[in-house]
C-alpha atoms as a PDB file:
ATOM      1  CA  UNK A   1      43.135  71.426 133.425  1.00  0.00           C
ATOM      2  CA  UNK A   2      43.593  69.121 130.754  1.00  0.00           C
ATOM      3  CA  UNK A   3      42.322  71.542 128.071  1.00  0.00           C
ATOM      4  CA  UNK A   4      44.939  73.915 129.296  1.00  0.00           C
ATOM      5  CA  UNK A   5      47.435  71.471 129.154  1.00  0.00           C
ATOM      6  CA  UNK A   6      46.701  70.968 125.400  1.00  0.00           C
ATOM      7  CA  UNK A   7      46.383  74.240 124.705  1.00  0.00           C
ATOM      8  CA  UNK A   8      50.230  74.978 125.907  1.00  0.00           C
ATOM      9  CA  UNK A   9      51.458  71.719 123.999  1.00  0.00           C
ATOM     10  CA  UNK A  10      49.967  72.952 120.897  1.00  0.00           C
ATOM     11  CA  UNK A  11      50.894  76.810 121.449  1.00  0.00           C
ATOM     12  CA  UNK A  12      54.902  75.052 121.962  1.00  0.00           C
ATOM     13  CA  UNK A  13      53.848  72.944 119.025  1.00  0.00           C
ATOM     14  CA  UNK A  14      53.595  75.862 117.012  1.00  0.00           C
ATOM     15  CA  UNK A  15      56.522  77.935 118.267  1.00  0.00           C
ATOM     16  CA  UNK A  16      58.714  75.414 117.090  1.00  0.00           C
ATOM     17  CA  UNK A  17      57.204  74.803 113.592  1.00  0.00           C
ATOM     18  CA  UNK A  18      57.867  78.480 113.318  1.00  0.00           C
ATOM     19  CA  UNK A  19      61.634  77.984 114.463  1.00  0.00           C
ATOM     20  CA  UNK A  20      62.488  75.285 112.385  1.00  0.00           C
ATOM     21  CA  UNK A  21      60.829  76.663 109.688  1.00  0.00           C
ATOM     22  CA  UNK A  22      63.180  80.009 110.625  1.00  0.00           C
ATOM     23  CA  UNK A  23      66.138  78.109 110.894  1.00  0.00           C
ATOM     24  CA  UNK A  24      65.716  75.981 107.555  1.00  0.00           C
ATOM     25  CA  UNK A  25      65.114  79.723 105.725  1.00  0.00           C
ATOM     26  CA  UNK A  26      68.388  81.180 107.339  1.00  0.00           C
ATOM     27  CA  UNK A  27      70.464  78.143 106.180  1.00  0.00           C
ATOM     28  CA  UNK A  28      69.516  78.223 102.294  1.00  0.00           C
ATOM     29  CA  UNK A  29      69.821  81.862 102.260  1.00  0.00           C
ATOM     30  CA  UNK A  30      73.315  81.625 103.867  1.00  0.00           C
ATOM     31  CA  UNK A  31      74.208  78.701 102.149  1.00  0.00           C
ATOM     32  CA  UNK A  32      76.823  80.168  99.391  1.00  0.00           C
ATOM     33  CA  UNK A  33      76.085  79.977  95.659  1.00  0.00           C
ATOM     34  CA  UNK A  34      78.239  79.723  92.544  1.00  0.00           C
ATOM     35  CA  UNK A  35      77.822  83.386  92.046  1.00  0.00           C
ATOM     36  CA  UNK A  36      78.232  84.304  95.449  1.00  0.00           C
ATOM     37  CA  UNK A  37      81.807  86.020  93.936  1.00  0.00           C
ATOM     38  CA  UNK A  38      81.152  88.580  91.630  1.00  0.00           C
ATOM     39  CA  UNK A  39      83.802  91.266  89.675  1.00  0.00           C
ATOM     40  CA  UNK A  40      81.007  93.629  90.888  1.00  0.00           C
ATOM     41  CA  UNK A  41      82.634  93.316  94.649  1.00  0.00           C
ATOM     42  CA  UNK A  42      85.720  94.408  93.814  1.00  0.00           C
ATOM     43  CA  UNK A  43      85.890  98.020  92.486  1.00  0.00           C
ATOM     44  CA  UNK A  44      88.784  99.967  89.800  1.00  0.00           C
ATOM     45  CA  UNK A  45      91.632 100.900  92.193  1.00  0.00           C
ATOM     46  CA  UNK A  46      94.616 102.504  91.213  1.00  0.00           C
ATOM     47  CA  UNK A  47      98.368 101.642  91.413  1.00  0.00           C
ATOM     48  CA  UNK A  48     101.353 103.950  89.907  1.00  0.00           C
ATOM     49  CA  UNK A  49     105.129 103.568  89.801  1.00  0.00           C
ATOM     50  CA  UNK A  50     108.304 104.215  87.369  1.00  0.00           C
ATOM     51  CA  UNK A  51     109.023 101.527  85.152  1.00  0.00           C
ATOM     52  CA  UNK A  52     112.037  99.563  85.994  1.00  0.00           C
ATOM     53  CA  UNK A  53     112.098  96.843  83.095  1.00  0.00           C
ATOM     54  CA  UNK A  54     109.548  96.209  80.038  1.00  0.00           C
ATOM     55  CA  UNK A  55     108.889  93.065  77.530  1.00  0.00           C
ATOM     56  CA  UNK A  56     106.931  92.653  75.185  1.00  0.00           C
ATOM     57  CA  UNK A  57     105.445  89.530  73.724  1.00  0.00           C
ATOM     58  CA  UNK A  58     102.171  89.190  71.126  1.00  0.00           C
ATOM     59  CA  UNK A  59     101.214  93.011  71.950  1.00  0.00           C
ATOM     60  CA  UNK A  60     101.255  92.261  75.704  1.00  0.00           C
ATOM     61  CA  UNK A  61     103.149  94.553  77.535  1.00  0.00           C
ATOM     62  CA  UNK A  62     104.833  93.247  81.026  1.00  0.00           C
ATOM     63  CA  UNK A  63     106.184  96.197  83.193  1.00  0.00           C
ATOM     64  CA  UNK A  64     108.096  95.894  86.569  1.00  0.00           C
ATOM     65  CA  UNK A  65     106.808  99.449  88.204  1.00  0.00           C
ATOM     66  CA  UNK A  66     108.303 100.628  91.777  1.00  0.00           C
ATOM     67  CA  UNK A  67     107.072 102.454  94.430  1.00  0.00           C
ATOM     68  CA  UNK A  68     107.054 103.217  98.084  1.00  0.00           C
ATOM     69  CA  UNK A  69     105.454 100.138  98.605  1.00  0.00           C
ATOM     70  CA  UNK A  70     108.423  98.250  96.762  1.00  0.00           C
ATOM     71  CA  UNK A  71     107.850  96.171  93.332  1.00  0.00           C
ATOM     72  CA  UNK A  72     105.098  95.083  90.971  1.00  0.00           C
ATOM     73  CA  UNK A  73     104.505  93.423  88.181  1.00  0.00           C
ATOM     74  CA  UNK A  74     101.704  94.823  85.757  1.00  0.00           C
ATOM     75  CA  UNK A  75     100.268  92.739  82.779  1.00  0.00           C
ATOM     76  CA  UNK A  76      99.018  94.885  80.533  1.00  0.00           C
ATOM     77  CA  UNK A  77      96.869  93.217  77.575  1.00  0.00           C
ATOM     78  CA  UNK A  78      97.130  93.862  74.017  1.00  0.00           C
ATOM     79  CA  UNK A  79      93.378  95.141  74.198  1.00  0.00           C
ATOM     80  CA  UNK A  80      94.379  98.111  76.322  1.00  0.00           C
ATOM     81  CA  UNK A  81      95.176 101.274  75.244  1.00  0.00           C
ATOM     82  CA  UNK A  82      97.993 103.180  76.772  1.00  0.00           C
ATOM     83  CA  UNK A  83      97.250 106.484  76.988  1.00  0.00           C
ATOM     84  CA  UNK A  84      99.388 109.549  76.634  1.00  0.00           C
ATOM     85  CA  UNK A  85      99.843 113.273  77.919  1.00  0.00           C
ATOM     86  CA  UNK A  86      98.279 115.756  75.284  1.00  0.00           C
ATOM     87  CA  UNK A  87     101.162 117.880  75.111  1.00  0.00           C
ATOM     88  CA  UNK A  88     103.407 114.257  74.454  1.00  0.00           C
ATOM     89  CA  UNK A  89     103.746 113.842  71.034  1.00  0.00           C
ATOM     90  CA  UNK A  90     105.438 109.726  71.732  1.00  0.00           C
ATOM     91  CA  UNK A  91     103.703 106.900  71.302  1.00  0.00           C
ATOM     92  CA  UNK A  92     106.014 104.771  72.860  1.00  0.00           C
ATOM     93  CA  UNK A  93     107.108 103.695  76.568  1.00  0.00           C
ATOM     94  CA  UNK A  94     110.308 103.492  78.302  1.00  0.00           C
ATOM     95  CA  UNK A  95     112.217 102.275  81.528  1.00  0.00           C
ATOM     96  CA  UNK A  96     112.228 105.477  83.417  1.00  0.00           C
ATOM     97  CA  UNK A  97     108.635 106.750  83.006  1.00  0.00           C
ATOM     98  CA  UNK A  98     105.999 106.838  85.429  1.00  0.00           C
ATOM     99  CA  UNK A  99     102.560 104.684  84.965  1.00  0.00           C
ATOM    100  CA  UNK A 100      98.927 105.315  86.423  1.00  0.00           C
ATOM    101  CA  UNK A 101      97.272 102.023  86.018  1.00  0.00           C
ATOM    102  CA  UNK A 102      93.617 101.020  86.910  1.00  0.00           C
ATOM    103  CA  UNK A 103      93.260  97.480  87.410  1.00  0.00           C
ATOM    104  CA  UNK A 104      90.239  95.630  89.866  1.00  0.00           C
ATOM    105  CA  UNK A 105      91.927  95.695  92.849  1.00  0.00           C
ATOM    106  CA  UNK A 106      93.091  91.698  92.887  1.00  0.00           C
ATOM    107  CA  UNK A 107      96.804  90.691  92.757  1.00  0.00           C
ATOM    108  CA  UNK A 108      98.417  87.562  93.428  1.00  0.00           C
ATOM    109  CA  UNK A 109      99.919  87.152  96.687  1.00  0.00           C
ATOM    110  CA  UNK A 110     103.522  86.587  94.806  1.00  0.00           C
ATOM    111  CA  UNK A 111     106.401  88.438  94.866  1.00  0.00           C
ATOM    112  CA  UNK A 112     106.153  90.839  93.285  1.00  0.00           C
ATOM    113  CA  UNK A 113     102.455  90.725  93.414  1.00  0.00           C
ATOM    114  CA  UNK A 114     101.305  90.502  89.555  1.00  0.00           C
ATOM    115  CA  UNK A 115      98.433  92.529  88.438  1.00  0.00           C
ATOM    116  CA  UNK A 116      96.179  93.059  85.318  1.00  0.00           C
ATOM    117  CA  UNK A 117      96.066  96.310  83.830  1.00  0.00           C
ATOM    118  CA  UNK A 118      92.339  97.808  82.820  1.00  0.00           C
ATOM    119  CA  UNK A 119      94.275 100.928  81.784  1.00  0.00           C
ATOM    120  CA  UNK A 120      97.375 102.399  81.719  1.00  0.00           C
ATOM    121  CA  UNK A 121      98.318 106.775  81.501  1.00  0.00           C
ATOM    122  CA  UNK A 122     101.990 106.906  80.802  1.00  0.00           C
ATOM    123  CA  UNK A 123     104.232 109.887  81.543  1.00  0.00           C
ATOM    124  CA  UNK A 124     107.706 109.925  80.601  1.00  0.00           C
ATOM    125  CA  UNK A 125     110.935 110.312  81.720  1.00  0.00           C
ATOM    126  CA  UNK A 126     111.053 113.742  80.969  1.00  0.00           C
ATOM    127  CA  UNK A 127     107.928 114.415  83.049  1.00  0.00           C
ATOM    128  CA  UNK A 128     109.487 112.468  86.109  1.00  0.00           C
ATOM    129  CA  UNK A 129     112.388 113.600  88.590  1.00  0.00           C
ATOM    130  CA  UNK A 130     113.679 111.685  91.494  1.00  0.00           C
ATOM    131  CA  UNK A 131     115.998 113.795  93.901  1.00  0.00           C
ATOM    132  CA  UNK A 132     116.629 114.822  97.639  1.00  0.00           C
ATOM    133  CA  UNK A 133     114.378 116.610  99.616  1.00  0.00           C
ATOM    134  CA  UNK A 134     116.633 119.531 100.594  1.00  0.00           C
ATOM    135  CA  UNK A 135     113.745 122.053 102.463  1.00  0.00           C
ATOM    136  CA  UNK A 136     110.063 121.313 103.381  1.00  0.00           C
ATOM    137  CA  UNK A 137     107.921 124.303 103.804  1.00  0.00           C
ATOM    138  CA  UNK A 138     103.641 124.458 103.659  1.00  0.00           C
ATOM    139  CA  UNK A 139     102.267 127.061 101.331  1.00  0.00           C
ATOM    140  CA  UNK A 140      98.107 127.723 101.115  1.00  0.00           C
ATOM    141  CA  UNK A 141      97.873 124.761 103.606  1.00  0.00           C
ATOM    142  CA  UNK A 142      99.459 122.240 101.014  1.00  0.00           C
ATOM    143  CA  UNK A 143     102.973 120.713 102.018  1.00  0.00           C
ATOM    144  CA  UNK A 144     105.858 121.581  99.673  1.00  0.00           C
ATOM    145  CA  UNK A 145     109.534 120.187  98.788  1.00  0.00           C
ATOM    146  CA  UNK A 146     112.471 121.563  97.166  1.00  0.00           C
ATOM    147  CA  UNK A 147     113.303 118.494  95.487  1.00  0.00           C
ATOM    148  CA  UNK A 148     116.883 118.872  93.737  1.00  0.00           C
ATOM    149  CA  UNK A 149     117.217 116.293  91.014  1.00  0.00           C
ATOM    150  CA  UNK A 150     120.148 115.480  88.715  1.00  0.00           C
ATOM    151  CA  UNK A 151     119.826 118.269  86.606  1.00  0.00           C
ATOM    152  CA  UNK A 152     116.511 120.567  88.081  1.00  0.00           C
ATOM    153  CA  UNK A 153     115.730 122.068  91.372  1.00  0.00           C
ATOM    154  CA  UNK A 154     112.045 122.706  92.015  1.00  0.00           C
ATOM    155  CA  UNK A 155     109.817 123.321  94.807  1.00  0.00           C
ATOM    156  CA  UNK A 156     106.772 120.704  94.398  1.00  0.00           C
ATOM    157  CA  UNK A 157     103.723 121.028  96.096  1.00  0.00           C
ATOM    158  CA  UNK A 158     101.512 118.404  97.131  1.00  0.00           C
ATOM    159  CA  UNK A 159      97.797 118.895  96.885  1.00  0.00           C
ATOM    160  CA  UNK A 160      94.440 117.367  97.359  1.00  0.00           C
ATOM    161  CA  UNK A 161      94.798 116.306  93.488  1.00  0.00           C
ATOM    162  CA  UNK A 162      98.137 114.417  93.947  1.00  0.00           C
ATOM    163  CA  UNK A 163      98.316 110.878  93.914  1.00  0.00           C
ATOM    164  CA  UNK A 164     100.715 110.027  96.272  1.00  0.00           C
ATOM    165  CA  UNK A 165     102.736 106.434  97.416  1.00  0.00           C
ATOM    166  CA  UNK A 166     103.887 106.400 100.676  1.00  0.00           C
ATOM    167  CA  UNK A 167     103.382 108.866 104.146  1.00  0.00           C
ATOM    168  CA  UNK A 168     104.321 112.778 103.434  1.00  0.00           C
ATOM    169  CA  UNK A 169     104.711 112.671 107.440  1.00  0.00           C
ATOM    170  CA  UNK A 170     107.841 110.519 106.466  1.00  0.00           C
ATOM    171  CA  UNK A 171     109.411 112.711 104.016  1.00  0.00           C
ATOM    172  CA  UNK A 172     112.643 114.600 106.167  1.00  0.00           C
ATOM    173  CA  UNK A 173     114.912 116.863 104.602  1.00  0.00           C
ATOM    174  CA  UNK A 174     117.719 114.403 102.433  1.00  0.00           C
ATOM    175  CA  UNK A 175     115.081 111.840 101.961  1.00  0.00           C
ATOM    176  CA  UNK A 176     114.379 110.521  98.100  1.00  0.00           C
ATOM    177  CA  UNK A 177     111.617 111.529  96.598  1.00  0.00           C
ATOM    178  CA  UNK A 178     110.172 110.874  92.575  1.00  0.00           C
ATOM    179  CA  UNK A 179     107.691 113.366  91.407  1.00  0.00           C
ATOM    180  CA  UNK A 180     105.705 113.891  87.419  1.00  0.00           C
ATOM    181  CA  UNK A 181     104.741 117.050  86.471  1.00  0.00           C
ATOM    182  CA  UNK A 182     103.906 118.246  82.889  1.00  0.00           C
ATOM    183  CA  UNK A 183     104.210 122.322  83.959  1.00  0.00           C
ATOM    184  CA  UNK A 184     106.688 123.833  85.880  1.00  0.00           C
ATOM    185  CA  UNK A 185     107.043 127.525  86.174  1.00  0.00           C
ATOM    186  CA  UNK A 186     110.026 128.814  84.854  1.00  0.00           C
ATOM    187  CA  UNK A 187     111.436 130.795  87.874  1.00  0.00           C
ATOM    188  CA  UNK A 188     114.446 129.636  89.977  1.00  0.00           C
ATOM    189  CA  UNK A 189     113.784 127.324  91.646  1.00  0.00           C
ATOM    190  CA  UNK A 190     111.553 126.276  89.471  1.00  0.00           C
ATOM    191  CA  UNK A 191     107.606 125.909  90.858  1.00  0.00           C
ATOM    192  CA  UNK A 192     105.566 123.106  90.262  1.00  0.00           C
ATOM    193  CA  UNK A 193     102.347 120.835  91.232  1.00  0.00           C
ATOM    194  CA  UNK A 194     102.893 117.225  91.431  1.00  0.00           C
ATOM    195  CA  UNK A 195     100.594 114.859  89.680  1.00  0.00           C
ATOM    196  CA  UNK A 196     102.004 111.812  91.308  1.00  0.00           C
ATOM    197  CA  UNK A 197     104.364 111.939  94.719  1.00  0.00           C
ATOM    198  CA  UNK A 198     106.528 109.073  96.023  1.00  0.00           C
ATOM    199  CA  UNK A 199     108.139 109.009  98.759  1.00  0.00           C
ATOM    200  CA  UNK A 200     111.157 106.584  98.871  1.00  0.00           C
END
C-alpha cells in the first residue's frame, strides 16, 4: 500500500510539473512584444471621392474628397505620384474631379477621418457627372441608370468592375448619383460603363 501511495504522489507530482511548465509556455508566448503591430496586418484598401477643396504646401497635397459615406481628408505626400488617365493630356488637379486613392487602411478617428495617401489616380471633371436618377432598368444582369446631369443624359451601367460608394439597392428614381467614365457611346442617350458609382 504504501508503494502505491508513492507511486500516485509522484505520478500527480509529475502531472503538475507538466502543467506549470504548460502554463509558464502559454504566458510568454501570449505575452505581447514590441513588434506584435506590424504594417504587414493591415493591407492597401481603397477609398474614392470628388474633390471638394485642395492646398498645397511643400509639394504635399491636402484634398477634402466626398462620398456616400460623407467627408475625408486625404494627405497625399510629395513622394507620391498622382497618376493620370492615358487619354488626359493634364497634369494638374482640380475641385470637381474624382480620386482613387490606396492608402493602408488606418485613419484617425477625427472628423473627417484623415488618411495617408500610398497613391492617388485622378479623373477630372470632365470625366465625372453628378445628376438624378430618372429610370433604373437591368441589362445582361448588370443594373443600369439614366442619370441626367447638367448638361448630358446617359444610361450608366454598373458592373462587376465598378467601384462603387454606397448601396445600389438604395438608388430610387430622383435620387443623386456621381458617376466617371472616360467612354461614352455617342448615341442618345448616351451609353456608358461606370468606373466609379456613388450613390448620394
Amino acid at each position: 500500500m504504501k508503494f502505491k501511495t508513492s507511486s500516485i504522489i509522484a505520478i500527480l507530482a509529475v502531472f503538475l510539473c507538466i502543467i506549470a511548465g504548460s502554463f509558464v509556455i502559454f504566458q510568454k508566448n501570449a505575452e505581447p512584444s514590441d513588434n506584435s503591430i506590424k504594417d504587414s496586418n493591415y493591407g492597401s484598401e481603397i477609398i474614392f471621392g470628388v474633390i471638394k477643396s485642395i492646398e498645397v504646401a511643400d509639394g504635399n497635397y491636402k484634398l477634402l474628397i466626398n462620398n456616400s459615406n460623407g467627408e475625408y481628408v486625404v494627405n497625399v505626400p510629395e513622394s507620391v505620384d498622382i497618376k493620370f488617365p492615358e487619354i488626359y493630356e493634364g497634369d494638374n488637379i482640380s475641385v470637381g474631379g474624382l480620386v482613387e486613392i490606396d492608402y493602408s487602411g488606418i485613419m484617425t478617428r477625427s472628423f473627417p477621418p484623415i488618411l495617408t495617401a500610398s497613391s492617388v489616380l485622378y479623373y477630372p471633371p470632365e470625366f465625372v457627372t453628378s445628376g438624378k436618377v430618372t429610370e433604373i432598368d437591368f441589362v445582361n444582369d448588370y443594373k443600369r441608370f439614366l442619370v441626367e446631369g447638367e448638361n448630358s443624359l446617359c444610361y450608366v451601367s454598373v458592373t462587376n468592375n465598378t467601384l462603387v460608394s454606397g448601396d445600389l439597392n438604395n438608388v430610387k428614381i430622383n435620387s443623386t448619383a456621381t458617376y466617371s467614365s472616360i467612354i461614352q457611346l455617342m448615341s442618345y442617350p448616351g451609353q456608358c460603363g461606370a468606373i466609379h458609382f456613388i450613390v448620394h
